[in-house]
Each structure stands twice: as structure tokens, then as C-alpha cells.
C-alpha atoms as a PDB file:
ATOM      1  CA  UNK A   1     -19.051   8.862   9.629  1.00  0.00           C
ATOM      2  CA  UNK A   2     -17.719   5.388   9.140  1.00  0.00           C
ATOM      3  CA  UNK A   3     -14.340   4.502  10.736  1.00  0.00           C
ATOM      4  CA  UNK A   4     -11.420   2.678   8.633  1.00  0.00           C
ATOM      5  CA  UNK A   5     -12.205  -0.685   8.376  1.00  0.00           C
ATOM      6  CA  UNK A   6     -10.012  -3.134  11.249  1.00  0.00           C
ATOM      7  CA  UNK A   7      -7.385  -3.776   8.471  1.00  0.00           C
ATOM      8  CA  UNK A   8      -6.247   0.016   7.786  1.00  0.00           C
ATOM      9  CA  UNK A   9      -6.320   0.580  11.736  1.00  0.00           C
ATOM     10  CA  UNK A  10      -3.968  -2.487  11.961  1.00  0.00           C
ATOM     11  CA  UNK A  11      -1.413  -1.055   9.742  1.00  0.00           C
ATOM     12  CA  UNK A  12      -1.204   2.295  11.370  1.00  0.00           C
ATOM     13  CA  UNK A  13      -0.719   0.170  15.009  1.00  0.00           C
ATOM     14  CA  UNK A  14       1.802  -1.802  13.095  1.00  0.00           C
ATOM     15  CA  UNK A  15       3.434   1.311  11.875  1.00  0.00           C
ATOM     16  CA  UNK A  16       3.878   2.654  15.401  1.00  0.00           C
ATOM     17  CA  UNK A  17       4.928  -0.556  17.091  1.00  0.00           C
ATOM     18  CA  UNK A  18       7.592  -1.397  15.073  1.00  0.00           C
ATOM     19  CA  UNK A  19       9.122   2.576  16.019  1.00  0.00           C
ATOM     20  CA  UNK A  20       8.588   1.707  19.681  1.00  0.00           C
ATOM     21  CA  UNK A  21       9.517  -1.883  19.139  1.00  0.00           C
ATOM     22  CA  UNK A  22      11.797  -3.243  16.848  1.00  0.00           C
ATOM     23  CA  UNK A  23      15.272  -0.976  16.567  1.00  0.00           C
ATOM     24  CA  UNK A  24      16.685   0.561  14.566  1.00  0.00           C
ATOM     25  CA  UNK A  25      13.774   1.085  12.737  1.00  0.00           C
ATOM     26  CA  UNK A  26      13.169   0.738   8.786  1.00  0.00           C
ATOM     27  CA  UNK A  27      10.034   3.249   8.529  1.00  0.00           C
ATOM     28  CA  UNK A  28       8.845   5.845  11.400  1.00  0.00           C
ATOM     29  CA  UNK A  29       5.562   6.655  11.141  1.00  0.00           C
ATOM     30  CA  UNK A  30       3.221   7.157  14.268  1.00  0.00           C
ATOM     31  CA  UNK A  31       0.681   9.968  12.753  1.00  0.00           C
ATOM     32  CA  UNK A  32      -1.489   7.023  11.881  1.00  0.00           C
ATOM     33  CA  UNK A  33      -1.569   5.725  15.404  1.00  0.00           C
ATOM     34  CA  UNK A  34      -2.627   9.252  16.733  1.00  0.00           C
ATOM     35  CA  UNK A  35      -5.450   9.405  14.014  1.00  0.00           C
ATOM     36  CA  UNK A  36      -6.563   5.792  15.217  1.00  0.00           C
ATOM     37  CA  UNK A  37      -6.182   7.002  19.048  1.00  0.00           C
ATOM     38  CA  UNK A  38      -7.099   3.283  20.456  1.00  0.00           C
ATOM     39  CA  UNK A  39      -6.626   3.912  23.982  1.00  0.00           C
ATOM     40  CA  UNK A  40      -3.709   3.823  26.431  1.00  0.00           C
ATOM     41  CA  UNK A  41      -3.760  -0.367  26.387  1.00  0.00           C
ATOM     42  CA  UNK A  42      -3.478  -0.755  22.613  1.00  0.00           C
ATOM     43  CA  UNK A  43      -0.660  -2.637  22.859  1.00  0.00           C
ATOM     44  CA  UNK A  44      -2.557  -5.258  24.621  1.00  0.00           C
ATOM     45  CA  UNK A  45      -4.521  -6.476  21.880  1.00  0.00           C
ATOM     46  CA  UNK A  46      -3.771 -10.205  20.546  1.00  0.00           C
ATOM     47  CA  UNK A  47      -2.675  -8.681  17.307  1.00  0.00           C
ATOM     48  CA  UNK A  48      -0.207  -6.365  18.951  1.00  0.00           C
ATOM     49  CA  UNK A  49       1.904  -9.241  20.102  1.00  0.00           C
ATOM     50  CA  UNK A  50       5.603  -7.878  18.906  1.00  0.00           C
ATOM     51  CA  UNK A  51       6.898 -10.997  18.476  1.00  0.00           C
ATOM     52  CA  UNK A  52       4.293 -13.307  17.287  1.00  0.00           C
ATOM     53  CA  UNK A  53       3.243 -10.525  14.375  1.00  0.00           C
ATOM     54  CA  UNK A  54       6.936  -9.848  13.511  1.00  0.00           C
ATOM     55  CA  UNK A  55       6.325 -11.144   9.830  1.00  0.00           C
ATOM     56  CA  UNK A  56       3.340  -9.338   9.417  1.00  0.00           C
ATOM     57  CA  UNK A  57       4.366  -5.865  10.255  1.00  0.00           C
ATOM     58  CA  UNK A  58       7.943  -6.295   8.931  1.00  0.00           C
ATOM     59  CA  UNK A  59       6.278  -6.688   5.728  1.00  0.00           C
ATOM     60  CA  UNK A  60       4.011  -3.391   6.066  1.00  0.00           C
ATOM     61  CA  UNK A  61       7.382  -1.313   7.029  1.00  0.00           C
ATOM     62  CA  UNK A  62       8.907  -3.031   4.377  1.00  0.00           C
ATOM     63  CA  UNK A  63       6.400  -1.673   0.962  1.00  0.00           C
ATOM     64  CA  UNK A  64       5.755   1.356   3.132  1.00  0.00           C
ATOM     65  CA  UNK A  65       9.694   1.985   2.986  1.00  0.00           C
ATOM     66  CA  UNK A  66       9.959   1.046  -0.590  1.00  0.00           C
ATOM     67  CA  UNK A  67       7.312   2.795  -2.000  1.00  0.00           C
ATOM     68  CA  UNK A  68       8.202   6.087   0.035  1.00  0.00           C
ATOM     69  CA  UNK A  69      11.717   5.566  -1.775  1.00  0.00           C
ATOM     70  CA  UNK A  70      10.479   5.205  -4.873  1.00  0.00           C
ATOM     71  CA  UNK A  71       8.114   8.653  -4.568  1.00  0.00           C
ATOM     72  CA  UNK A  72      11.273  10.443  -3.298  1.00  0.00           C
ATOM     73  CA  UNK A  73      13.594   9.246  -6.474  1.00  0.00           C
ATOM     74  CA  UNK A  74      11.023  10.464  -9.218  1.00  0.00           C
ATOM     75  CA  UNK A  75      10.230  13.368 -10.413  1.00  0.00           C
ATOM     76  CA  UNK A  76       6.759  13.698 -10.782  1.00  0.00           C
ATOM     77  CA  UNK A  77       5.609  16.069  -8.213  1.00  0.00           C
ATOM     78  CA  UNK A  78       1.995  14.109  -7.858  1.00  0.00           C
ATOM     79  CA  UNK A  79       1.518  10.657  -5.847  1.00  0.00           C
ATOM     80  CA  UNK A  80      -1.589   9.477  -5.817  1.00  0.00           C
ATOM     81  CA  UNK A  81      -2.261   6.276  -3.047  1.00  0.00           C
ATOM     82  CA  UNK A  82      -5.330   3.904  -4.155  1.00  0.00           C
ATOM     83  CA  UNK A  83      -6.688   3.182  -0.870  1.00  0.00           C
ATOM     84  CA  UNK A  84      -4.965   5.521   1.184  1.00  0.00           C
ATOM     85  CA  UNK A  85      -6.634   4.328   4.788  1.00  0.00           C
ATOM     86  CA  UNK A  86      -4.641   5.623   7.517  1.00  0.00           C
ATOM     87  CA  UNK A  87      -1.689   6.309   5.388  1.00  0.00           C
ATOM     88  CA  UNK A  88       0.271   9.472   6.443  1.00  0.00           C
ATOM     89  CA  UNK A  89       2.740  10.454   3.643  1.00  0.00           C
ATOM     90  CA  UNK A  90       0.752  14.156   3.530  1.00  0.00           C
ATOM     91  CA  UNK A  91       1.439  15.391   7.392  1.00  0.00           C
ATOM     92  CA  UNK A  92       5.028  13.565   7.128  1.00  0.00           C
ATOM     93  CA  UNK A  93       6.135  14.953   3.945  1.00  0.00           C
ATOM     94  CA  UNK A  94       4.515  18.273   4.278  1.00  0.00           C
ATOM     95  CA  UNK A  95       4.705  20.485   0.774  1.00  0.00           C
ATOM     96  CA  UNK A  96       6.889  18.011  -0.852  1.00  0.00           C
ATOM     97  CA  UNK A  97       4.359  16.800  -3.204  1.00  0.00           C
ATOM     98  CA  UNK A  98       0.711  16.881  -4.418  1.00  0.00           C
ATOM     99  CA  UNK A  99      -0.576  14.230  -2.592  1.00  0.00           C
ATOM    100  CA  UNK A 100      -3.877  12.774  -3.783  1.00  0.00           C
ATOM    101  CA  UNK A 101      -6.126   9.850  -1.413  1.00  0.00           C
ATOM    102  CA  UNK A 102      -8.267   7.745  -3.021  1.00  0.00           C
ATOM    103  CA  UNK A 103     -10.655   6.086  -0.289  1.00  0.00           C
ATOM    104  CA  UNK A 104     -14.248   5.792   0.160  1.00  0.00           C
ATOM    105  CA  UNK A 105     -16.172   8.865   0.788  1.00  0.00           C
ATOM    106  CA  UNK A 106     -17.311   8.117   4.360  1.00  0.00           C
ATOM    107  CA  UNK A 107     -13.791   7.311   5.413  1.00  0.00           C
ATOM    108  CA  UNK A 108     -12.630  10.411   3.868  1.00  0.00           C
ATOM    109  CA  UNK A 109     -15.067  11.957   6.261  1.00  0.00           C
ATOM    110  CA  UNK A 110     -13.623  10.745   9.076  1.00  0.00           C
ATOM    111  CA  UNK A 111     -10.078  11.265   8.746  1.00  0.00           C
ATOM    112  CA  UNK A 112     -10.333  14.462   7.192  1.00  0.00           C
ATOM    113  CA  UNK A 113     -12.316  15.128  10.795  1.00  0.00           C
ATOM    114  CA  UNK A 114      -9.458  13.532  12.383  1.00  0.00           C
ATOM    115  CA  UNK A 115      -6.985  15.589  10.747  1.00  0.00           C
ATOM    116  CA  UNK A 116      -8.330  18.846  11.675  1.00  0.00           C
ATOM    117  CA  UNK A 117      -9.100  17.759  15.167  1.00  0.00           C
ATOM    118  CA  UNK A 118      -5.277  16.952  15.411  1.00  0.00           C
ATOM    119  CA  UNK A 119      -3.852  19.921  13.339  1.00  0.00           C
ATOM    120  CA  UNK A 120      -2.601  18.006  10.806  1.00  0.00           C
ATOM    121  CA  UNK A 121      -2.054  19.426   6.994  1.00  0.00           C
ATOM    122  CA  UNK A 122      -4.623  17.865   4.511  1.00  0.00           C
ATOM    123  CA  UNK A 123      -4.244  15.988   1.230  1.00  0.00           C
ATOM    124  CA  UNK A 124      -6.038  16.315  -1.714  1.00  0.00           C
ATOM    125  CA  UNK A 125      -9.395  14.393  -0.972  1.00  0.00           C
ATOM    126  CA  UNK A 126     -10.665  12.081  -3.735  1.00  0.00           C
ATOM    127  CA  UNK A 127     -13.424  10.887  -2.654  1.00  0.00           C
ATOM    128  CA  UNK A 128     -14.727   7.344  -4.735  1.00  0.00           C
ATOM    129  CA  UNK A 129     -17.553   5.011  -3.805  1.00  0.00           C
ATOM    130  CA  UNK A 130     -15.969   2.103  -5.773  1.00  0.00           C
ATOM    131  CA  UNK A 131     -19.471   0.228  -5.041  1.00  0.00           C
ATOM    132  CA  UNK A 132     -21.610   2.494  -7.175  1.00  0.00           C
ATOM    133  CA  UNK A 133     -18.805   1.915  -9.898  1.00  0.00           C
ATOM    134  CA  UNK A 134     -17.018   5.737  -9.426  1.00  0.00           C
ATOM    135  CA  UNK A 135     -14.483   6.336 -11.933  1.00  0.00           C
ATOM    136  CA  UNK A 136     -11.507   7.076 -10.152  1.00  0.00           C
ATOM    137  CA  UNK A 137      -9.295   8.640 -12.711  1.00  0.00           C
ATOM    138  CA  UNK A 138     -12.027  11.013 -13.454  1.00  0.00           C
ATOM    139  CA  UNK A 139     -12.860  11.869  -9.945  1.00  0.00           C
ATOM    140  CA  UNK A 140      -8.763  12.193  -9.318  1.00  0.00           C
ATOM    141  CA  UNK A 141      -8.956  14.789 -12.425  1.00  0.00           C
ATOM    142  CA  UNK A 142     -12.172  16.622 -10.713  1.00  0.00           C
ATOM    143  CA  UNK A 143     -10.130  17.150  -7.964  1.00  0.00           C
ATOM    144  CA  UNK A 144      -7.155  18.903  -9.183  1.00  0.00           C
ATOM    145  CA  UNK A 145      -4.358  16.011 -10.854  1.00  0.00           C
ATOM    146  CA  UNK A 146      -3.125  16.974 -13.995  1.00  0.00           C
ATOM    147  CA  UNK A 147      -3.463  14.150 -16.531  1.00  0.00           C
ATOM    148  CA  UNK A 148      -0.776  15.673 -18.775  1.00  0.00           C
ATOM    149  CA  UNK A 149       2.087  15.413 -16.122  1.00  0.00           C
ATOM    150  CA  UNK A 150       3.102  12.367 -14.766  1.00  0.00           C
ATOM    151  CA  UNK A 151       2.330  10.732 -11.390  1.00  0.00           C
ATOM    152  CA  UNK A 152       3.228   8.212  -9.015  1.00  0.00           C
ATOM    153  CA  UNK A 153       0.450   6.077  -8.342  1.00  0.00           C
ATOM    154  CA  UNK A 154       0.783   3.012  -5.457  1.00  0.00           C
ATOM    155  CA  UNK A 155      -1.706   0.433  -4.079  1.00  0.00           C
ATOM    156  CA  UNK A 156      -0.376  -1.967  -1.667  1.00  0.00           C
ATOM    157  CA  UNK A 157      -2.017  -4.124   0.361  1.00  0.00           C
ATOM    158  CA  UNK A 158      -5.348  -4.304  -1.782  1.00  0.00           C
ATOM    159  CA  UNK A 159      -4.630  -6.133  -4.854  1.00  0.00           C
ATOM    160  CA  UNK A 160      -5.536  -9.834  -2.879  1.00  0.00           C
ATOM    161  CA  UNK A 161      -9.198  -8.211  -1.985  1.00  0.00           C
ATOM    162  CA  UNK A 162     -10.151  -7.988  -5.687  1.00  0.00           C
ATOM    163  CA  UNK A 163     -10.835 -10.040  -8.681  1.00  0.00           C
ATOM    164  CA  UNK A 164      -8.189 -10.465 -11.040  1.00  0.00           C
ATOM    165  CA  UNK A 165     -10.324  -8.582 -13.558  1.00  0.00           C
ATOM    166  CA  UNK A 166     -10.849  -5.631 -11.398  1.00  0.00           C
ATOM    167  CA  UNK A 167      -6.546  -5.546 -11.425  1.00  0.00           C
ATOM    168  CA  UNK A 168      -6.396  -5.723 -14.755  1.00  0.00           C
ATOM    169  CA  UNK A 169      -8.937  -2.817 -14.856  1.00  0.00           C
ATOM    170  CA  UNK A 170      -6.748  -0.917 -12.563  1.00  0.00           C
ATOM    171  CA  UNK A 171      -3.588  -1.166 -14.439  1.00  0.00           C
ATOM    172  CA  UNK A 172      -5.239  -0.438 -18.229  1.00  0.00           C
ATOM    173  CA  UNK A 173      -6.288   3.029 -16.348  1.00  0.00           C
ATOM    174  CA  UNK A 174      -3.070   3.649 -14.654  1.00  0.00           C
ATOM    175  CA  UNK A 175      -1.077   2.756 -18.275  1.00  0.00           C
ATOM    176  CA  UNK A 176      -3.052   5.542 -19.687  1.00  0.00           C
ATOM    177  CA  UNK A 177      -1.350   8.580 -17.166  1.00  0.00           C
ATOM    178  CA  UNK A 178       1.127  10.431 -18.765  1.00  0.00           C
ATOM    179  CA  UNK A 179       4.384   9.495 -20.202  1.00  0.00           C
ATOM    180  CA  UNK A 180       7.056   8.419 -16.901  1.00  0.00           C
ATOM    181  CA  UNK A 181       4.056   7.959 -14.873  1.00  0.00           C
ATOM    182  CA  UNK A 182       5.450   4.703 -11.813  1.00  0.00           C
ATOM    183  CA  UNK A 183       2.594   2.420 -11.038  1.00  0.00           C
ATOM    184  CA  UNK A 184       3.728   0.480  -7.773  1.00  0.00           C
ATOM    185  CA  UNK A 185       1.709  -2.090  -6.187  1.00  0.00           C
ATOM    186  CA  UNK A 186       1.700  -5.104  -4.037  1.00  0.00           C
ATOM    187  CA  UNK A 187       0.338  -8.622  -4.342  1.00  0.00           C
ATOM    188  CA  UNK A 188       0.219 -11.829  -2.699  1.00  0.00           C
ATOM    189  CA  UNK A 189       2.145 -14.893  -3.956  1.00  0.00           C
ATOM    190  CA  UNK A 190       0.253 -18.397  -4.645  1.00  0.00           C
ATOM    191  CA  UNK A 191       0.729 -20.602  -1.809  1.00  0.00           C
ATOM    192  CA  UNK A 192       3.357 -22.793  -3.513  1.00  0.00           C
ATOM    193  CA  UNK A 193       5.585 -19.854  -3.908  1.00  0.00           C
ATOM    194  CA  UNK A 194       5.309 -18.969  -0.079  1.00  0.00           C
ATOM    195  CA  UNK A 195       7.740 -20.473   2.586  1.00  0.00           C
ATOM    196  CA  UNK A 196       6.901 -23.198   4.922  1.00  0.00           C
ATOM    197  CA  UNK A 197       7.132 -21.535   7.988  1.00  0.00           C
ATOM    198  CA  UNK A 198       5.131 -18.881   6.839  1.00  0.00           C
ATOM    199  CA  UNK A 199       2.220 -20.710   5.252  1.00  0.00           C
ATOM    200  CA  UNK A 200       0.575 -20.938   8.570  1.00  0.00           C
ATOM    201  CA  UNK A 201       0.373 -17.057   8.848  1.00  0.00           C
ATOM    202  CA  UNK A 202      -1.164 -16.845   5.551  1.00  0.00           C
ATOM    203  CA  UNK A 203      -3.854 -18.941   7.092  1.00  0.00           C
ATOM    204  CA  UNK A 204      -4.101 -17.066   9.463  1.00  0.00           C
ATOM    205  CA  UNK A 205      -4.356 -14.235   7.514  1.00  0.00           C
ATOM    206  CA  UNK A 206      -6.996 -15.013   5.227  1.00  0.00           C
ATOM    207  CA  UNK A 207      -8.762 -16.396   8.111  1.00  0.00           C
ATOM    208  CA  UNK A 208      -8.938 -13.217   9.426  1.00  0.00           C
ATOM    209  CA  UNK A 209     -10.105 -11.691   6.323  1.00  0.00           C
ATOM    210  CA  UNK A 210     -13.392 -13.670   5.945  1.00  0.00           C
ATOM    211  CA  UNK A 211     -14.229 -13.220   9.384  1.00  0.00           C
ATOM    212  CA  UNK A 212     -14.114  -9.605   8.260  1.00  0.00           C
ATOM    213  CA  UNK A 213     -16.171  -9.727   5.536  1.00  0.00           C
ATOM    214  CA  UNK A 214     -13.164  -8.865   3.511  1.00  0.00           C
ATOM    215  CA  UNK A 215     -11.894 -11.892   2.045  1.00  0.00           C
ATOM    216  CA  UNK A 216      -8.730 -12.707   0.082  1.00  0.00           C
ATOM    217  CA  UNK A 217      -9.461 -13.651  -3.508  1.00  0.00           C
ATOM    218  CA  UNK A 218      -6.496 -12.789  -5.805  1.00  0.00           C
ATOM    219  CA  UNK A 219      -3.141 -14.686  -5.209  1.00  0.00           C
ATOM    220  CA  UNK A 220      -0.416 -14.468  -8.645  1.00  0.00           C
ATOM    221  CA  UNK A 221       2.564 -15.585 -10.000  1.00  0.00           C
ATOM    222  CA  UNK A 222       5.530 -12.744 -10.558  1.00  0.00           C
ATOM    223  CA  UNK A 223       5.316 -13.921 -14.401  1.00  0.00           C
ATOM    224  CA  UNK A 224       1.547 -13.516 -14.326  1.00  0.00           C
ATOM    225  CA  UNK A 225       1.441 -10.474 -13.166  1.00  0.00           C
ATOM    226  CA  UNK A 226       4.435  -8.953 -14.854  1.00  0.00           C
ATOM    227  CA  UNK A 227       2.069 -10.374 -18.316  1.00  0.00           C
ATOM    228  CA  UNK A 228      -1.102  -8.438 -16.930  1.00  0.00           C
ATOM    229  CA  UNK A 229       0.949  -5.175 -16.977  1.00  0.00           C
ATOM    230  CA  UNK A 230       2.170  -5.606 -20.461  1.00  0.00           C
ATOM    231  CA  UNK A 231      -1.265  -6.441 -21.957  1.00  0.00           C
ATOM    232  CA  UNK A 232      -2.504  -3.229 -20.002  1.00  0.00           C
ATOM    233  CA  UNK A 233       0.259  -1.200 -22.337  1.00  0.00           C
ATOM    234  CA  UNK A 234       3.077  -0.170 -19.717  1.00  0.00           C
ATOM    235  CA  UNK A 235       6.220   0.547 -21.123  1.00  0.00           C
ATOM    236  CA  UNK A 236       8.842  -0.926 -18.242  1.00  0.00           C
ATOM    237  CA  UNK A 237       7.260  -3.785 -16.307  1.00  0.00           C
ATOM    238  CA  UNK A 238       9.878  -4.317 -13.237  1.00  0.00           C
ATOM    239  CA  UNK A 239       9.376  -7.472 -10.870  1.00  0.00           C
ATOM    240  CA  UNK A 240      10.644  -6.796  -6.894  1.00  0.00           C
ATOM    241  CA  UNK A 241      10.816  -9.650  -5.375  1.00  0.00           C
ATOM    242  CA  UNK A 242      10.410  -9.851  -1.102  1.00  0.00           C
ATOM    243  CA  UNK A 243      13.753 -11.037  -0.770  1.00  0.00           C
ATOM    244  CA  UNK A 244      14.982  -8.118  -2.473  1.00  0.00           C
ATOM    245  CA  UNK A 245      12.811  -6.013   0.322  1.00  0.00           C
ATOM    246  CA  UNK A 246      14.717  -7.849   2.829  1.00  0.00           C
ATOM    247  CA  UNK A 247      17.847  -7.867   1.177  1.00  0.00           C
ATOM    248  CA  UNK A 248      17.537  -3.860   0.677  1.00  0.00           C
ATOM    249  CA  UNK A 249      16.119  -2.766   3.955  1.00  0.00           C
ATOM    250  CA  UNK A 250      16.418  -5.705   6.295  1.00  0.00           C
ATOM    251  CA  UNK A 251      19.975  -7.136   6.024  1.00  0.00           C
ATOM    252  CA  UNK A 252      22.434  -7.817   9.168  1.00  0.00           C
ATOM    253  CA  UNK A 253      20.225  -6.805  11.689  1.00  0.00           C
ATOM    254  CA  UNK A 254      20.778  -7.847  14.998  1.00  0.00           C
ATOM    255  CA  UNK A 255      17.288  -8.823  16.253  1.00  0.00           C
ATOM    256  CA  UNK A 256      16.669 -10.900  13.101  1.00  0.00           C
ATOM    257  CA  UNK A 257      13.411  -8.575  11.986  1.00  0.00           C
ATOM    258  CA  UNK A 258      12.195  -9.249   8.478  1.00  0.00           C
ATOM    259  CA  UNK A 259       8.852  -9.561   6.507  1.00  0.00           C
ATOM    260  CA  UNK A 260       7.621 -13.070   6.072  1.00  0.00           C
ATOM    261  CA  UNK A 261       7.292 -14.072   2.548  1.00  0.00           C
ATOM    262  CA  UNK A 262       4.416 -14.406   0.115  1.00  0.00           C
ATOM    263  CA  UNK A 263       4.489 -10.767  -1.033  1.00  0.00           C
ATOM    264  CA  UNK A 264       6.024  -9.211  -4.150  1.00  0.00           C
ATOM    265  CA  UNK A 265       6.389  -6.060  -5.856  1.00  0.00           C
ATOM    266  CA  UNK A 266       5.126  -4.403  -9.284  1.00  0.00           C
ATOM    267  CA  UNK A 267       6.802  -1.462 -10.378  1.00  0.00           C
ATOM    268  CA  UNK A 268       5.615  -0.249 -13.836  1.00  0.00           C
ATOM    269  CA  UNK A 269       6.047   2.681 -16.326  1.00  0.00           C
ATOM    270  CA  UNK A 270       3.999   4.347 -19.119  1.00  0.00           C
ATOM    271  CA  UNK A 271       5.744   5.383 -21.681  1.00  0.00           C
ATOM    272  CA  UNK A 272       6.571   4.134 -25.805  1.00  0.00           C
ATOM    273  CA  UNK A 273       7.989   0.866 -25.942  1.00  0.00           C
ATOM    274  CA  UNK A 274       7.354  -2.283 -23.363  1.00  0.00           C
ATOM    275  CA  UNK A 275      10.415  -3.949 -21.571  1.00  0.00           C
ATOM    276  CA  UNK A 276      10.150  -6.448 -18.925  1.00  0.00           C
ATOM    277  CA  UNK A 277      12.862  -7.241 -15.954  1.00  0.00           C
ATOM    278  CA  UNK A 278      11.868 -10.263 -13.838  1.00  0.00           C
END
């Protein structure tokens, strides 16, 4: 069985440092860290450093807080998470929703194993080798979603790993779902658009990335991508901005912890008629 890749396990360490670390917290989440179980010195790894990687995992608390909001103010009863990795919204939120992962089959494996080892309640597997050129929306169907009800469906922290064309791919399918159907996803900004002080980390960042194998290869502009989701046929096409992250979530607080910028929001709707709010 093949592990999460270093990325996924990163953001579940994140998740659980900043509960340990930075307080009062803005997301608590530490099921990922036991799934991950790195050993009793994990917080001695370089990219555990609280205050060095303060950026970096304010902005992973940050969407995970947002998006969690957003599931818990809609109606749908179905969320569906592109990507899922070590995400935990299915032990934390037991019963509240259908919750459907979309992952790769041999990390499916795994953290299904995992979850049983640890007693943890289940999702709805969706297994999808993306590779061999799966169809996801029909796999998600095969696997008990309802394509006449309407779902939330978020992908956050993958959009920068994949052509622009493979986005634009995504969204046409997601526009398709059901009428009040929420699409929420993140993406990185262009360089231009990201602070000084935190241009560095993006190097770093992407750095990291194609040491991995994994590199980053989609950056946008809000208006670009706000243009992408209206071609694909959404109805709403909402543009969060970071500062509105930190604004919402981060304001007044007394150690100064907030996401670094270079990362905005998409929040979209199917439905009849296309409206646009930058």
C-alpha cells in the first residue's frame, strides 16, 4: 500500500501543530496526525519549525476553516473532497453528512487500513487512478452520490499541481452537478500579486515541490479564474480573497498568526443564470 505523498502528511502535522501551538486556535483537527503516527520527535523535523512555517500552516487552517464553514451553511447533505489525503472531516463530523474521498486507489488503501486500525468511522471511498484517465464523476456516482441532489464539492491545495486545462476540465464537470451544487477551491496567485515578504516562501515552496517530483505549474489571476468558471457554465462565480481569510478568521490576535499571501478562493454555484462578485 502506498503512503500519502510528503505533502498530505505535512498538512495533517500542520493541522495538529497549530492546536498544540498557536492559541486560540482557528481549526482543531489532530485525527490526521494520529493516521500519519510519525513518531514521538515529529516536532523536530525542519518543517515543523512553529515559527519559521507560521505562513504556511496559517494558510492550511485558514481554507480548512473556510471550507468546513461553508459545508456547515449549505444544505446539501453530500461533500465530496477532490484529493482528500489525510483530510478528516468524516471521523470529526460523524453522521452529519455523506462524505465522499476522491484519492488514488492505493492511498485509499492505506488510510482506509489506518482507519480501522484506529477505530475511526469511514467515508465513502472513491477510489480514481487519475493517471489511467478515471472519470471521477462517474466513479463518485458508482459509489453511491446522487447526481440529482446537490453537493458540495472542494479541492484545495491541488489546483497549482495541474495544467490549466486539466482545471478547466474540473470545473466544466463540477458545473454539471445539480442545481445549488458549491464548488470551492483554492489556487495560487501569480507572483506579482504575492507580497514581498512572502515571495521568498513561495520559493521555497515550489522548491520543495520539484524536489518532490510534484511540481507547481498553475499560478492565476482572481479575474482569470473567476472567467474559467463562467465559460465552464456556473451560475454564481464568487472571488475570496486571502485577506478576507485573514480578515474573517485571523483578526486581533495577540500572537500576530496569519496565512501568508499568494492564495485565493473560488466559490462557485450551478444553477440558471451566471453572476460574478469579484
Amino acid at each position: 500500500m502506498t503512503e500519502p505523498d510528503n505533502t498530505a502528511i505535512r498538512v495533517a502535522l500542520w493541522r495538529a501543530l497549530h492546536v498544540k501551538f498557536d492559541q486560540p486556535p482557528v481549526f482543531v483537527d489532530t485525527i490526521g496526525l494520529e493516521l500519519a503516527d510519525p513518531g514521538p520527535d515529529w516536532r523536530q523535523r525542519p518543517d515543523m519549525d512553529p515559527r519559521a512555517t507560521a505562513g504556511f500552516r496559517g494558510s492550511v487552517v485558514g481554507r480548512a476553516r473556510f471550507v468546513e464553514d461553508l459545508v456547515a451553511g449549505h444544505e446539501s447533505e453530500q461533500y465530496v473532497i477532490l484529493g482528500a489525503g489525510l483530510d478528516s472531516f468524516a471521523q470529526r463530523h460523524q453522521g452529519e453528512r455523506q462524505v465522499f474521498e476522491i484519492d488514488q486507489p492505493e492511498t485509499q488503501a492505506w488510510k482506509r487500513k489506518r482507519l480501522d486500525e484506529l477505530g475511526h468511522p469511514a467515508p465513502h471511498w472513491v477510489p480514481v487512478d487519475f493517471e489511467a484517465g478515471d472519470d471521477w464523476l462517474q466513479r463518485l456516482v458508482d459509489n453511491g452520490f446522487d447526481p440529482g441532489m446537490p453537493a458540495v464539492v472542494a479541492s484545495t491545495g491541488v489546483s497549482m499541481y495541474l495544467t490549466k486545462e486539466a482545471t478547466a476540465a474540473t470545473l466544466a464537470k463540477v458545473a454539471t452537478l445539480a442545481p445549488g451544487s458549491t464548488f470551492v477551491m483554492t489556487y495560487l496567485l501569480e507572483l506579482d500579486l504575492v507580497a514581498e515578504q512572502d515571495r521568498p516562501g513561495r520559493a521555497m515552496s515550489a522548491q520543495g515541490a520539484a524536489r518532490s517530483s510534484t511540481p507547481f505549474v498553475s499560478f492565476y489571476r482572481p479575474e482569470e479564474m473567476a472567467a474559467m468558471a463562467t465559460a465552464a457554465g456556473f451560475a454564481t462565480v464568487e472571488h475570496v480573497s486571502g485577506q478576507q481569510i485573514v480578515d474573517r478568521y485571523f483578526k486581533d490576535r495577540p500572537d500576530g498568526f496569519k496565512p501568508s499571501t499568494g492564495e485565493d478562493y473560488l466559490v462557485a454555484t450551478t444553477g440558471e443564470r451566471a453572476t460574478v462578485t469579484a
